[in-house]
Protein backbone atom coordinates (compact mmCIF):
# COMPACT_ATOMS: atom_id res chain seq x y z
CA UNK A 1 121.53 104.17 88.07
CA UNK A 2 123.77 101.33 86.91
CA UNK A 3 124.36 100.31 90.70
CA UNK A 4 120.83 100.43 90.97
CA UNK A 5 120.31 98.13 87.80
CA UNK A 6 122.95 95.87 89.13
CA UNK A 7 121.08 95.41 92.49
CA UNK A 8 117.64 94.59 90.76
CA UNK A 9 119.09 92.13 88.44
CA UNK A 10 120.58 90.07 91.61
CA UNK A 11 117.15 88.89 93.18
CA UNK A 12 118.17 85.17 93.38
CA UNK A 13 117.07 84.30 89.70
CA UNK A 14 113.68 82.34 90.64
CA UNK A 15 110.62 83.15 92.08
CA UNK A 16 110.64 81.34 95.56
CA UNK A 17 107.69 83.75 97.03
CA UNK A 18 103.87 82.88 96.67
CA UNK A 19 102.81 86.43 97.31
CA UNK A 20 103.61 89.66 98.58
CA UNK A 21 102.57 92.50 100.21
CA UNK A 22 103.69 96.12 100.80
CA UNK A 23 103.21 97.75 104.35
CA UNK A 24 104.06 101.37 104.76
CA UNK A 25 106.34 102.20 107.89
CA UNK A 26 106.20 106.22 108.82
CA UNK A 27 109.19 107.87 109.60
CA UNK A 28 111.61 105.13 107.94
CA UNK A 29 114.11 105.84 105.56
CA UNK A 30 113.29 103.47 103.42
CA UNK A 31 109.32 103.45 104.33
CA UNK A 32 108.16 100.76 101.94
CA UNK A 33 107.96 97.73 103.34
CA UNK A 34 107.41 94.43 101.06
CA UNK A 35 106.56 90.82 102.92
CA UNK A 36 107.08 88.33 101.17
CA UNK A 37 105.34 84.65 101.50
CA UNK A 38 107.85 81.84 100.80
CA UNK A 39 106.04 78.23 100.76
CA UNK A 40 108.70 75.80 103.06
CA UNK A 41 110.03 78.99 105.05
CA UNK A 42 109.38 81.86 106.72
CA UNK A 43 108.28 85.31 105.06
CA UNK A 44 111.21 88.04 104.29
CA UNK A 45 111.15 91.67 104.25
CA UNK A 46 112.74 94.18 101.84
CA UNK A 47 112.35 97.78 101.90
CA UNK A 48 112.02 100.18 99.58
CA UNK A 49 112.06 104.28 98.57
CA UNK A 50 109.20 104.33 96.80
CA UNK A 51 105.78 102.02 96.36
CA UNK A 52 106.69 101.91 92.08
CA UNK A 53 110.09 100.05 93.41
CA UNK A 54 107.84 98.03 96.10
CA UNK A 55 105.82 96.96 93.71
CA UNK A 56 107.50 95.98 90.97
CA UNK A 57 110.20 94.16 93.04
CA UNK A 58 106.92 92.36 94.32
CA UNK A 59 105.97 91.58 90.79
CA UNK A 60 109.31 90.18 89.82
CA UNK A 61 109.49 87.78 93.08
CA UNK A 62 105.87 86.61 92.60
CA UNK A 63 103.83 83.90 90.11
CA UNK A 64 101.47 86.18 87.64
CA UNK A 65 97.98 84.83 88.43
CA UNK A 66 96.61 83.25 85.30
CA UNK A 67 94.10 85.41 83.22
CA UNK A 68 90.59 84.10 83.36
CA UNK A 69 86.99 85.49 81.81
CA UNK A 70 84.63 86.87 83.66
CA UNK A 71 81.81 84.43 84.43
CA UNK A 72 79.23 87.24 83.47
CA UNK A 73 80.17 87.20 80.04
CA UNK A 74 81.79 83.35 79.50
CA UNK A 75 78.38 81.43 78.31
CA UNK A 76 78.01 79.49 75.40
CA UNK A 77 75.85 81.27 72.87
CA UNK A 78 72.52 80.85 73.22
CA UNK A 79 70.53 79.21 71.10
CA UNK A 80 67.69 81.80 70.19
């Protein structure tokens, strides 16, 4: 586990990618796939065991997308 720890924590120490996605390759040993979007250069792959690993590699790499309310319920009150 610590090698595994050790390898996660080395991930260049920035988020360079724009977004990512995970593609699922049959028959690989390491089937999941993630492509990453880099803005001045082209995408990268890393694969991965499992799609929890995938994804959360994906979410460490990537900007969080800021949180915004739902235009159904963000009105100003009304004045009835």
């Amino acid at each position: 586990m610590e090698r595994d720890e050790q390898r996660l924590g080395n991930e260049g120490g920035h988020m360079s990618s724009t977004s990512g996605r995970i593609r699922h390759v049959a028959d690989a040993v390491l089937p999941y796939v993630v492509v990453l979007k880099h803005p001045r250069s082209e995408t990268t792959e890393h694969a991965f065991a499992s799609m929890r690993e995938a994804e959360a590699f994906i979410k460490r790499n990537t900007p969080t997308l800021p949180r915004s309310l739902s235009t159904l319920y963000d009105r100003p009150p009304s004045n009835a």
